[in-house]
Structures are given as C-alpha cells and as structure tokens.
N, C-alpha and C. Protein backbone atom coordinates (compact mmCIF):
# COMPACT_ATOMS: atom_id res chain seq x y z
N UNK A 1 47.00 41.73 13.07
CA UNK A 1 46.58 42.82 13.95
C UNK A 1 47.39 44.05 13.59
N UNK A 2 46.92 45.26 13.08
CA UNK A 2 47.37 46.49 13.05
C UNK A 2 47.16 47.40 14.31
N UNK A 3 47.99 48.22 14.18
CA UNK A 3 48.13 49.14 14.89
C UNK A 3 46.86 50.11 14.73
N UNK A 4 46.36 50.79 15.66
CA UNK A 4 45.10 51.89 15.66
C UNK A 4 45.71 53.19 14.99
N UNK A 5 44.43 53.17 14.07
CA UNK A 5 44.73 54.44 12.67
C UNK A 5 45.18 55.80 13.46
N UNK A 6 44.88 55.90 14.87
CA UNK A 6 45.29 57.33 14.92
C UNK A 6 47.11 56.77 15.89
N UNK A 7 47.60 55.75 16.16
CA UNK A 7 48.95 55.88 16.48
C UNK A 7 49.62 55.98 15.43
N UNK A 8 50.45 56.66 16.15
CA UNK A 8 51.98 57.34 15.58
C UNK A 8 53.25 56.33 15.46
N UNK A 9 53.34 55.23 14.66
CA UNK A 9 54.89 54.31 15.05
C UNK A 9 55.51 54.72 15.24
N UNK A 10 55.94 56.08 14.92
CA UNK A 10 57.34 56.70 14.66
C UNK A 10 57.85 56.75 16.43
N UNK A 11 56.65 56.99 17.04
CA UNK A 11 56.63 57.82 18.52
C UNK A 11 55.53 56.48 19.54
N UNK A 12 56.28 55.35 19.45
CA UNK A 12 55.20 54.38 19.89
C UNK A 12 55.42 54.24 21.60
N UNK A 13 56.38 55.49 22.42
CA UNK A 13 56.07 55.60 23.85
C UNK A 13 55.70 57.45 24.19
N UNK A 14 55.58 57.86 22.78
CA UNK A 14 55.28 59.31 22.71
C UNK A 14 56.57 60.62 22.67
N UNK A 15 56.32 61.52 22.21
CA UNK A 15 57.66 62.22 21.47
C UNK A 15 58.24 62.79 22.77
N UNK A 16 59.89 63.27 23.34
CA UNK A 16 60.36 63.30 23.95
C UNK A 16 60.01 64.58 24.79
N UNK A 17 59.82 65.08 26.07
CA UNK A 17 59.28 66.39 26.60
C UNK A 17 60.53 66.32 27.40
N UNK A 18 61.13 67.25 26.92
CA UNK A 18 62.52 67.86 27.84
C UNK A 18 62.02 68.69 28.92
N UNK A 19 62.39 67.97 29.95
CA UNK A 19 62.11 68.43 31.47
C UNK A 19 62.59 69.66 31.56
N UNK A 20 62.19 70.40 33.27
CA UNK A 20 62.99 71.33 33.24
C UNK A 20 63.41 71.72 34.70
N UNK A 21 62.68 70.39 35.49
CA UNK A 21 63.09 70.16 36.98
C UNK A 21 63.46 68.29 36.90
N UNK A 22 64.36 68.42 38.13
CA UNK A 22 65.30 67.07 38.00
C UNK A 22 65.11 66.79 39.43
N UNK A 23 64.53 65.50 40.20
CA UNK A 23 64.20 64.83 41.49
C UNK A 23 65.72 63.90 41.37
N UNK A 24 65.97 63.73 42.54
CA UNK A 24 66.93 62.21 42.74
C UNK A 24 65.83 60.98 42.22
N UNK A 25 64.69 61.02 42.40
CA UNK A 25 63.53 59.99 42.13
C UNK A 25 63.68 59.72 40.31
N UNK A 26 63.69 61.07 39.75
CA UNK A 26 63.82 60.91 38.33
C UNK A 26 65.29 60.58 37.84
N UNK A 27 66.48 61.03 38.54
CA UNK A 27 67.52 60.46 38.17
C UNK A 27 67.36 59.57 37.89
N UNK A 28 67.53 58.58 39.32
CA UNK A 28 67.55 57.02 39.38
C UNK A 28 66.73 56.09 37.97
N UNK A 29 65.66 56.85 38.18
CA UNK A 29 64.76 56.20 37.16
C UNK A 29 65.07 56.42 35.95
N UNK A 30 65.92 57.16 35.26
CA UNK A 30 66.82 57.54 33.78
C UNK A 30 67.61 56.43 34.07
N UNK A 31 68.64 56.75 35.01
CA UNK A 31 69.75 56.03 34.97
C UNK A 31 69.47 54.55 34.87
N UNK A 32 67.93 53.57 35.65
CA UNK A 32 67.85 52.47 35.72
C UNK A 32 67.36 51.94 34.06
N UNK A 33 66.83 53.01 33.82
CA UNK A 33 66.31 52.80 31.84
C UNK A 33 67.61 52.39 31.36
N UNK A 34 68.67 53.24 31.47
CA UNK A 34 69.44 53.02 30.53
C UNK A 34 70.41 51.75 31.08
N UNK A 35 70.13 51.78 32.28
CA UNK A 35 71.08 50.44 32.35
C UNK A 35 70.51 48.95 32.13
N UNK A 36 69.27 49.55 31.81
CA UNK A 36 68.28 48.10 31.52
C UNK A 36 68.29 47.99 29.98
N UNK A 37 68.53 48.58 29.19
CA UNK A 37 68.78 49.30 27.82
C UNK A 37 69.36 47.55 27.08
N UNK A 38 70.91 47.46 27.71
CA UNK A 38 71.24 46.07 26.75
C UNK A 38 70.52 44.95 26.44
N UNK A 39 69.70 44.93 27.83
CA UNK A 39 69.11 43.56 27.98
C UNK A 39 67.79 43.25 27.37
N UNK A 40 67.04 44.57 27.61
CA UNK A 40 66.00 44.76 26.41
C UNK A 40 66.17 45.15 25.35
N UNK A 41 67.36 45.45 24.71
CA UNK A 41 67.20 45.57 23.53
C UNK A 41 67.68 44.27 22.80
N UNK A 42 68.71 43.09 23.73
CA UNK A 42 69.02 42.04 23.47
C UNK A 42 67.80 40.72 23.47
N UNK A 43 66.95 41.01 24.44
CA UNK A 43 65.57 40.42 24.24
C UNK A 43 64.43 40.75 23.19
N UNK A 44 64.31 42.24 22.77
CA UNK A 44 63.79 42.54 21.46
C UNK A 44 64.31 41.57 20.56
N UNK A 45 65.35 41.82 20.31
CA UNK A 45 65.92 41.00 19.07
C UNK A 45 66.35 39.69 19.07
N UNK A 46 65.88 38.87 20.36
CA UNK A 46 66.35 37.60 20.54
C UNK A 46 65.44 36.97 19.31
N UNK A 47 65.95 35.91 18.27
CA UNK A 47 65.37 34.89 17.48
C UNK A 47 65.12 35.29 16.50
N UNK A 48 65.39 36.54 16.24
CA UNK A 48 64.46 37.25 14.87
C UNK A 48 65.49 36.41 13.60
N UNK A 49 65.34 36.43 12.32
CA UNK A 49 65.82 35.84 11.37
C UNK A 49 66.29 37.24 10.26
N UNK A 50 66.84 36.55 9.10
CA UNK A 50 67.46 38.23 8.25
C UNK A 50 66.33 38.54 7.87
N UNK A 51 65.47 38.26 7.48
CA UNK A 51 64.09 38.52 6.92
C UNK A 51 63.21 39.68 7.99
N UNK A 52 62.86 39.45 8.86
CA UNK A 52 62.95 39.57 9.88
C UNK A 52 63.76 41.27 10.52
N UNK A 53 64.92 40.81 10.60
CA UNK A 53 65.79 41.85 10.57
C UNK A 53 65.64 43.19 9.74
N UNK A 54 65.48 42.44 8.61
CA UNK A 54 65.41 43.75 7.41
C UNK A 54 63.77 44.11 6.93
N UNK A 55 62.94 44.30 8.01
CA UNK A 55 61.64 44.45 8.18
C UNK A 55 62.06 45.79 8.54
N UNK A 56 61.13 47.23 8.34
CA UNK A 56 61.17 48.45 8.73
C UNK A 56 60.09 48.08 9.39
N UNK A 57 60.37 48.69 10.77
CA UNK A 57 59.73 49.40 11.94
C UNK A 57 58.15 49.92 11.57
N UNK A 58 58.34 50.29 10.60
CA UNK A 58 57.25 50.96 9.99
C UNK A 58 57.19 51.78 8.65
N UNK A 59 56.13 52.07 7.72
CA UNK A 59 56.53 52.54 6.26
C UNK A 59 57.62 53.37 6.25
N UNK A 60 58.21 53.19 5.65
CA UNK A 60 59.74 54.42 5.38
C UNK A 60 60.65 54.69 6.53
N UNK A 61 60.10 54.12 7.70
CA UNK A 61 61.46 53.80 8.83
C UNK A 61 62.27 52.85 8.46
N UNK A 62 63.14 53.11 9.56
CA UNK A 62 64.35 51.91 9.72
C UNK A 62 64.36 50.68 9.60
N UNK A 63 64.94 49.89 9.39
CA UNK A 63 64.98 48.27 9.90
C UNK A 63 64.72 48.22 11.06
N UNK A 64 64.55 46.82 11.48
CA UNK A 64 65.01 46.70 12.85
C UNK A 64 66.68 45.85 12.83
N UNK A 65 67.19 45.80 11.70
CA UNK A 65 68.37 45.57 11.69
C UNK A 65 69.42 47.50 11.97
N UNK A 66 68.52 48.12 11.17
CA UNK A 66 69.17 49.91 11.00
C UNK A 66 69.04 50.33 12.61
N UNK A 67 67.99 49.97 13.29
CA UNK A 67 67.67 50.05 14.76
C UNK A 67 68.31 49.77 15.76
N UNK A 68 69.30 48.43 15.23
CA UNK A 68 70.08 48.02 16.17
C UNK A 68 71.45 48.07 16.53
N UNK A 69 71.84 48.60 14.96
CA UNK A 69 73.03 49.10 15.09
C UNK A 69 73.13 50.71 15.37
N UNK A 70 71.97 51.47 15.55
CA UNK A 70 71.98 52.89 15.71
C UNK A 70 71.97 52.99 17.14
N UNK A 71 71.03 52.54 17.95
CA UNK A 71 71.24 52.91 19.58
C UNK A 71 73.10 52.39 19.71
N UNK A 72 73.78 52.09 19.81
CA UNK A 72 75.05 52.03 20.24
C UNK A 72 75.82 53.02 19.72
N UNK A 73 75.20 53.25 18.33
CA UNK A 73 76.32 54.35 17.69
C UNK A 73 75.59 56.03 18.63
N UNK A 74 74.53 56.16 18.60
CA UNK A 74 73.98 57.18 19.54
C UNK A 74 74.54 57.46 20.93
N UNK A 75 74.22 55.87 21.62
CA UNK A 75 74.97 55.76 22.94
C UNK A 75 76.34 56.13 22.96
N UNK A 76 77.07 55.49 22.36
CA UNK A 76 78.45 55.72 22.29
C UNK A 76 78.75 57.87 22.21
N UNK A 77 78.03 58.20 21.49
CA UNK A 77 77.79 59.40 21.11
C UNK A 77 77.40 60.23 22.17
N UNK A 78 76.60 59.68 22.89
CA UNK A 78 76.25 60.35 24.58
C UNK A 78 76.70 60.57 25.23
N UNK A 79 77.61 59.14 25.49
CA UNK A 79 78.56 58.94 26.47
C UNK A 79 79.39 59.45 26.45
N UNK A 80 80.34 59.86 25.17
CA UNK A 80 81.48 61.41 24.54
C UNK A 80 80.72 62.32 25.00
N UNK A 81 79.64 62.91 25.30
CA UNK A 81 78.78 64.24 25.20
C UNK A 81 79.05 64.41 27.30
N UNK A 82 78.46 63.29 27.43
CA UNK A 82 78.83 63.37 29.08
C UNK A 82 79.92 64.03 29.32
N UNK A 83 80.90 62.86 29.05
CA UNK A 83 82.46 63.69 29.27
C UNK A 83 83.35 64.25 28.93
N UNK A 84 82.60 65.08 27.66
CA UNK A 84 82.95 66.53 27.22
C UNK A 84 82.76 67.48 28.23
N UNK A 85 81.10 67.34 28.43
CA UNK A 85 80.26 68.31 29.28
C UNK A 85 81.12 68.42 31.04
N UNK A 86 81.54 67.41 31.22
CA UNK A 86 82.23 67.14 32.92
C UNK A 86 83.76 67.62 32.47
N UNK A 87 84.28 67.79 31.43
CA UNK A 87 85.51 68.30 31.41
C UNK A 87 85.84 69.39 31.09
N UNK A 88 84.67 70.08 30.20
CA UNK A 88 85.22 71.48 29.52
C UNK A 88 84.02 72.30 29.77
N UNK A 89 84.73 73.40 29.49
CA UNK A 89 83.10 74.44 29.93
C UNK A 89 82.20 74.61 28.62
N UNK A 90 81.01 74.24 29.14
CA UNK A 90 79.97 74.30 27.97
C UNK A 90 80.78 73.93 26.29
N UNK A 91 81.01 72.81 26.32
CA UNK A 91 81.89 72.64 25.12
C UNK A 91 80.48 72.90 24.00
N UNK A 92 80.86 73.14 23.19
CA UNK A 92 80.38 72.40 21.64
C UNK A 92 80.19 71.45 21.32
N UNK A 93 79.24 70.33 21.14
CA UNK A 93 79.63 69.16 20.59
C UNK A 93 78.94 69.14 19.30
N UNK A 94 79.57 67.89 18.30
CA UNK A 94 79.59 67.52 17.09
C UNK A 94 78.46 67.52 16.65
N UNK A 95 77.06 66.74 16.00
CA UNK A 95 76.09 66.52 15.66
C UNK A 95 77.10 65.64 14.77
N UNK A 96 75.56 64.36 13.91
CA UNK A 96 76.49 64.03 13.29
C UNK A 96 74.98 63.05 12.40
N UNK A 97 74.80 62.84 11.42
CA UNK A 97 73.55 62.69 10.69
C UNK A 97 73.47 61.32 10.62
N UNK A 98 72.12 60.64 11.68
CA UNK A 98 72.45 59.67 12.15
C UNK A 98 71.60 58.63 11.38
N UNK A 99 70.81 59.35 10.34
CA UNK A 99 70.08 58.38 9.08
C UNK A 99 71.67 58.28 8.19
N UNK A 100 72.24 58.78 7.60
CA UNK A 100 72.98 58.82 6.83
C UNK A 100 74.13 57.76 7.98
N UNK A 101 74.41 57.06 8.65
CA UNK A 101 75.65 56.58 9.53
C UNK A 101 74.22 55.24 9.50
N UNK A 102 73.01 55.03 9.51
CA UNK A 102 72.32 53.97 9.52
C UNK A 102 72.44 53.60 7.95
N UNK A 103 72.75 54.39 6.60
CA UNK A 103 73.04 53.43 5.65
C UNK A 103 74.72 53.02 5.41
N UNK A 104 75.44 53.05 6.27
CA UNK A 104 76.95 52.84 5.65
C UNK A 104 76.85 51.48 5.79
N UNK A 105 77.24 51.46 5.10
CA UNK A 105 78.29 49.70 5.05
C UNK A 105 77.88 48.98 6.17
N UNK A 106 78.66 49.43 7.19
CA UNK A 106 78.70 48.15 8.14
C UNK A 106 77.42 47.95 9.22
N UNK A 107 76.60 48.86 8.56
CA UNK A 107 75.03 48.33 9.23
C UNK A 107 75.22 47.02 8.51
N UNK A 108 75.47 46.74 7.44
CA UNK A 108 74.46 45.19 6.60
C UNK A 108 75.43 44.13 6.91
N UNK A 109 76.98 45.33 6.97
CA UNK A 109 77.87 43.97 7.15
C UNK A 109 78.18 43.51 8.38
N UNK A 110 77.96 44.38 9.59
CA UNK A 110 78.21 43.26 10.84
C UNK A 110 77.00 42.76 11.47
N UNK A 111 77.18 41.54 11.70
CA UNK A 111 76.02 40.95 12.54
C UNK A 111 75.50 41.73 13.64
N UNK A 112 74.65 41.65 13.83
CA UNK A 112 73.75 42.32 15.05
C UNK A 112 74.34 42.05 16.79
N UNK A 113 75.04 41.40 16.76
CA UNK A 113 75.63 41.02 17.97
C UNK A 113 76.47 41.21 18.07
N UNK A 114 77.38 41.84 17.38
CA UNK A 114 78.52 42.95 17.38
C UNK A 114 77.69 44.14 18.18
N UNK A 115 77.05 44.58 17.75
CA UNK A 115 75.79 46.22 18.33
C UNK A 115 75.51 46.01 19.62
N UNK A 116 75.27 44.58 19.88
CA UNK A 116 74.32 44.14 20.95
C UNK A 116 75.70 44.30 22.18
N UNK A 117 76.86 43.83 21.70
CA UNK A 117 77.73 43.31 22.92
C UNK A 117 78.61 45.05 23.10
N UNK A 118 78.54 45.70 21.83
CA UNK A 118 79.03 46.88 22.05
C UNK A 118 77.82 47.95 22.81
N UNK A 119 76.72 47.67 22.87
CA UNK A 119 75.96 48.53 23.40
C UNK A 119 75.76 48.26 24.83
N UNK A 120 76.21 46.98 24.95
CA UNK A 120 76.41 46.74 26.24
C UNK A 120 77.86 47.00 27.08
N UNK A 121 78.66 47.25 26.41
CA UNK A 121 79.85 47.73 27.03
C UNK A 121 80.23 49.03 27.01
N UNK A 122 79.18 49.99 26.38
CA UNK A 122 78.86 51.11 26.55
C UNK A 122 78.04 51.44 27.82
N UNK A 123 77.48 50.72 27.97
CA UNK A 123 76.75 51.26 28.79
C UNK A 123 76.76 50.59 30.22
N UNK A 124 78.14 49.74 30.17
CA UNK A 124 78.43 49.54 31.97
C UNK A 124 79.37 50.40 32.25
N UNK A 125 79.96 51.20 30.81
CA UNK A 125 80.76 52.11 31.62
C UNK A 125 80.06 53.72 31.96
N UNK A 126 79.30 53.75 30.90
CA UNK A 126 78.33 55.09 30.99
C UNK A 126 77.61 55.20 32.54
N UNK A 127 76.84 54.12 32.71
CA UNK A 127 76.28 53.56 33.99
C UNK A 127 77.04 54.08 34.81
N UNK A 128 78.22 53.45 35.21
CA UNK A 128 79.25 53.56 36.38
C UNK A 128 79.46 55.03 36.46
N UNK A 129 79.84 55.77 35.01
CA UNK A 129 79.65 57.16 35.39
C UNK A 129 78.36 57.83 35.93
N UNK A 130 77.57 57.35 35.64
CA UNK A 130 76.14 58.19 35.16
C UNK A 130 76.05 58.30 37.19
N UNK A 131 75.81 56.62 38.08
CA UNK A 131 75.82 56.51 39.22
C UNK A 131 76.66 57.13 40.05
N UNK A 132 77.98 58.13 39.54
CA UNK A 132 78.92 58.50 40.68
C UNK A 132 78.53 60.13 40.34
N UNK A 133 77.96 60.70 39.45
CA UNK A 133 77.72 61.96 39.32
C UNK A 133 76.47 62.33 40.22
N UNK A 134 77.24 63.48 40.65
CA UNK A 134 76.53 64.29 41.92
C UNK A 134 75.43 65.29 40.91
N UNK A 135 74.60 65.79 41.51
CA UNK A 135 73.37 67.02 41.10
C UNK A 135 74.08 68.05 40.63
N UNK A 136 75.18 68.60 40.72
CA UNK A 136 75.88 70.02 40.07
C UNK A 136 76.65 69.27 39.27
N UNK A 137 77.26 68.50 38.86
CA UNK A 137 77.74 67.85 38.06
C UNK A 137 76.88 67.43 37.13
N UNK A 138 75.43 67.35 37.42
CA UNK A 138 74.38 66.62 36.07
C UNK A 138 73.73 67.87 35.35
N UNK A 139 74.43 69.48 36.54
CA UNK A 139 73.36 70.75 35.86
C UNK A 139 74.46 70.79 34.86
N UNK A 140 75.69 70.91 34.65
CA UNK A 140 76.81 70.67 33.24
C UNK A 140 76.19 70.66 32.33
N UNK A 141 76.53 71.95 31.01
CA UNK A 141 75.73 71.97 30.02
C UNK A 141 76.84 71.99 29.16
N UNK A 142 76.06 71.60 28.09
CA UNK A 142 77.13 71.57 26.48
C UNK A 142 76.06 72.56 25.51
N UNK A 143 77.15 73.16 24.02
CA UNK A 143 76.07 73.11 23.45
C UNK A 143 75.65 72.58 22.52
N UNK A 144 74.60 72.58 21.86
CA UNK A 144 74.12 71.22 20.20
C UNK A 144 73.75 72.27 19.60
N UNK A 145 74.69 72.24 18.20
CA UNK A 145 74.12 73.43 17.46
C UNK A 145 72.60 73.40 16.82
N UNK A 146 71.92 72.32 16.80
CA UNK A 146 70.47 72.39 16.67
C UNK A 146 69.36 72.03 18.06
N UNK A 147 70.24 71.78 18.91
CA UNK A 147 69.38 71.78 20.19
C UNK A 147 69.51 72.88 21.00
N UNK A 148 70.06 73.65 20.87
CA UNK A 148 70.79 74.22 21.53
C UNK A 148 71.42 74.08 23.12
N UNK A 149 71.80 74.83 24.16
CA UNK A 149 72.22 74.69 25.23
C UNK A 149 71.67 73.16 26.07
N UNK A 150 71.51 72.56 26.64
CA UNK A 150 71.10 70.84 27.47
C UNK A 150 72.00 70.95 28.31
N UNK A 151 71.46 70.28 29.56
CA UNK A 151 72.10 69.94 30.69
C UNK A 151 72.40 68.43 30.51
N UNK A 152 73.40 68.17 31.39
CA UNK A 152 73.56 66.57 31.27
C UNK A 152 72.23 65.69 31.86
N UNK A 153 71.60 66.45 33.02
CA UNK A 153 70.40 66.45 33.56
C UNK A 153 69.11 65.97 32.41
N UNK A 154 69.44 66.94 31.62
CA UNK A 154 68.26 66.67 30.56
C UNK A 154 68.61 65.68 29.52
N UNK A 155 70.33 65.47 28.63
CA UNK A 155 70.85 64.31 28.23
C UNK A 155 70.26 63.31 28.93
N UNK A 156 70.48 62.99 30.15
CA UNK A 156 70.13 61.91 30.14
C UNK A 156 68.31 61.05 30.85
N UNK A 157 67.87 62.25 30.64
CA UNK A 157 66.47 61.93 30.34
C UNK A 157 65.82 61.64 28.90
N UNK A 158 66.71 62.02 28.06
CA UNK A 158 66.67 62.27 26.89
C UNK A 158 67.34 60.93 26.26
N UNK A 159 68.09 60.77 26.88
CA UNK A 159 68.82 59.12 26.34
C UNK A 159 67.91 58.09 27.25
N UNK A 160 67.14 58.18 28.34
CA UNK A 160 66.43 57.13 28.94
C UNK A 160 64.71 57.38 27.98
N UNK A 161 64.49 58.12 27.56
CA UNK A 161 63.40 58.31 26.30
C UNK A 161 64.10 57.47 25.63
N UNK A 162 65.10 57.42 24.79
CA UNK A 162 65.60 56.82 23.32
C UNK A 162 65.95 55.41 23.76
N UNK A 163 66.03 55.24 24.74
CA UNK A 163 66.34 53.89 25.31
C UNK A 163 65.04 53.17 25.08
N UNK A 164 63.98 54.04 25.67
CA UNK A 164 62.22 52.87 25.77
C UNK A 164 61.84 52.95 24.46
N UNK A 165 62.43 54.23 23.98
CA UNK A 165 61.63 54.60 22.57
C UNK A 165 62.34 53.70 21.24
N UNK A 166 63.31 53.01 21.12
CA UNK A 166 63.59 52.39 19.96
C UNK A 166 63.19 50.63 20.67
N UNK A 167 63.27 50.67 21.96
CA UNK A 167 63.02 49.15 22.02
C UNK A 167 61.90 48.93 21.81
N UNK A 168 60.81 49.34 22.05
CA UNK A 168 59.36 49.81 21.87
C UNK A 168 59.26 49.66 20.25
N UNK A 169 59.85 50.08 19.28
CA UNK A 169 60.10 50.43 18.08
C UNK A 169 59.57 48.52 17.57
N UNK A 170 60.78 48.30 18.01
CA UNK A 170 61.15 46.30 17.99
C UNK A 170 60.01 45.67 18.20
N UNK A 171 59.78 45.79 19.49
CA UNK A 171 58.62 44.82 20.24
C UNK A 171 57.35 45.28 20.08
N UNK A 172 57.02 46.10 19.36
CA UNK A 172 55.22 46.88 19.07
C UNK A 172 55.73 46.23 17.90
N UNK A 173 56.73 45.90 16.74
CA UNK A 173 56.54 45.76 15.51
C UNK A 173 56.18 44.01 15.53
N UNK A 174 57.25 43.25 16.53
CA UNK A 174 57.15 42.37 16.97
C UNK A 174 55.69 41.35 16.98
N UNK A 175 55.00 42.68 17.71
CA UNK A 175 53.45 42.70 18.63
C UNK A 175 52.57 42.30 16.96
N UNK A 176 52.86 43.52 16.42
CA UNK A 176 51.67 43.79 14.92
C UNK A 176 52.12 42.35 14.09
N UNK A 177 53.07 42.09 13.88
CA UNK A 177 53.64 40.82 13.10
C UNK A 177 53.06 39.59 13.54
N UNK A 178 52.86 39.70 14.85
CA UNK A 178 53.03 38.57 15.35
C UNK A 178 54.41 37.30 15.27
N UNK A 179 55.48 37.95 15.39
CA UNK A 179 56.75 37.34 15.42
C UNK A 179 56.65 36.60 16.77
C-alpha cells in the first residue's frame, strides 16, 4: 500500500502554521503533545529491527534510525531556548544544522534507546517547566537568526507540531510497509 500521489511525506500531519493568539485551551494541549512525545515515539519504534531502522522515512529523508536520534537532540535544544528566553532579555540563540548533527558518528553508533531514555528525561524536566510557566512568562521572546523574533508561546506550539510531526514520520512509514 502506497501513500496517495498527491501527499506530501515530508509533512505527513501538514507544515507548521505559527499561531499568533495563545488560549490556556491551546497551551495545555502543546504542553500534553509534548509530554506524550516519549511514549509515542517509544511505541513508534517498539520492535523495529536494523534493517528496519535504516529505512528512510521517505526518498532522500532520514532514517527512522536519523529520526530518532534527532527529536532529543532538537528537544534538548528547546529546552536551552526556554531557559535562555526566561532568563535573559530577548537573548540570541544558536541555530545549529540539524541534517549535518543527523550524520555524525553517534547517530549509527548508539543504540536507539540511548535517544529514547534521553528524550524522555528531557522532557519530564521540560514538562515540569513548561506546567509552572504563567501567560507573561510564555509571551518571552528570543531571537533565531533565521526565524526571526518567537515567543516561547509560539516555541512551544512549534515543538508540539515536531512532536506529532516526526512520530507520524515512523508510524505512516510503518502503515505503507506494513511493519
């Protein structure tokens, strides 16, 4: 079973629309994505084999091995961006080229459950922050020299997109395979 000629893999829950109003309704619902984040991405990848693993997502994408070690290195990356943004005024933050950090080394060389247990300990502490931050605390902006200006508000709508959007990645490839 293939995928229908006019979807997009790349974008298999659709490309990210940066908000520009923020509900307590939509918080919650970011914040519950991302805290649901380990467990689906630990169920995506439950059983898969190296074969398996080193399957791209789709022509000229990632693995789903490159997949799994990138949401943690991202997350991890967020979670610095948070508490830059809550400590300094409109800091700067880094960028940092995140195809080029999906071929180093220790994508092939650590097992996938290294990613899995670190993406999960990222994100009970991110969580714990994410839940004690008040509404003027989430308008906190940084800036990205190719995004420019973002609120933490919009970060983390933006990390609850990348959360559905790479597990989605897994389990639609999953779906077409029939794995």
């Amino acid at each position: 079973m293939s995928a229908p000629a006019t979807a997009d893999l790349r974008y298999p829950i659709g490309k990210f629309q940066r908000p520009v109003a923020f509900t307590a309704a939509d918080r919650q619902k970011w914040i519950a994505d991302i805290e649901a984040l380990p467990a689906k991405m630990r169920e995506a990848a439950r059983g898969l084999n190296n074969q398996q693993l080193d399957t791209p997502y789709r022509e000229g994408g990632w693995t789903v091995r490159q997949l799994l070690h990138h949401v943690p290195d991202s997350h991890l990356n967020a979670y610095c961006r948070f508490k830059l943004a809550l400590t300094e005024d409109v800091p700067t933050i880094k960028p940092y080229d995140e195809k080029l950090w999906a071929e180093l080394p220790d994508t092939y060389a650590t097992p996938i459950e290294v990613s899995l247990d670190l993406l999960e300990a990222v994100h009970v502490r991110w969580v714990n922050l994410l839940k004690a931050l008040t509404p003027a605390q989430l308008a906190r902006k940084f800036k990205h020299p190719e995004m420019g200006e973002l609120s933490l508000d919009q970060l983390l709508a933006l990390y609850s997109w990348h959360s559905r959007h790479h597990v989605a990645h897994i389990t639609e490839l999953r779906q077409r395979m029939r794995w």
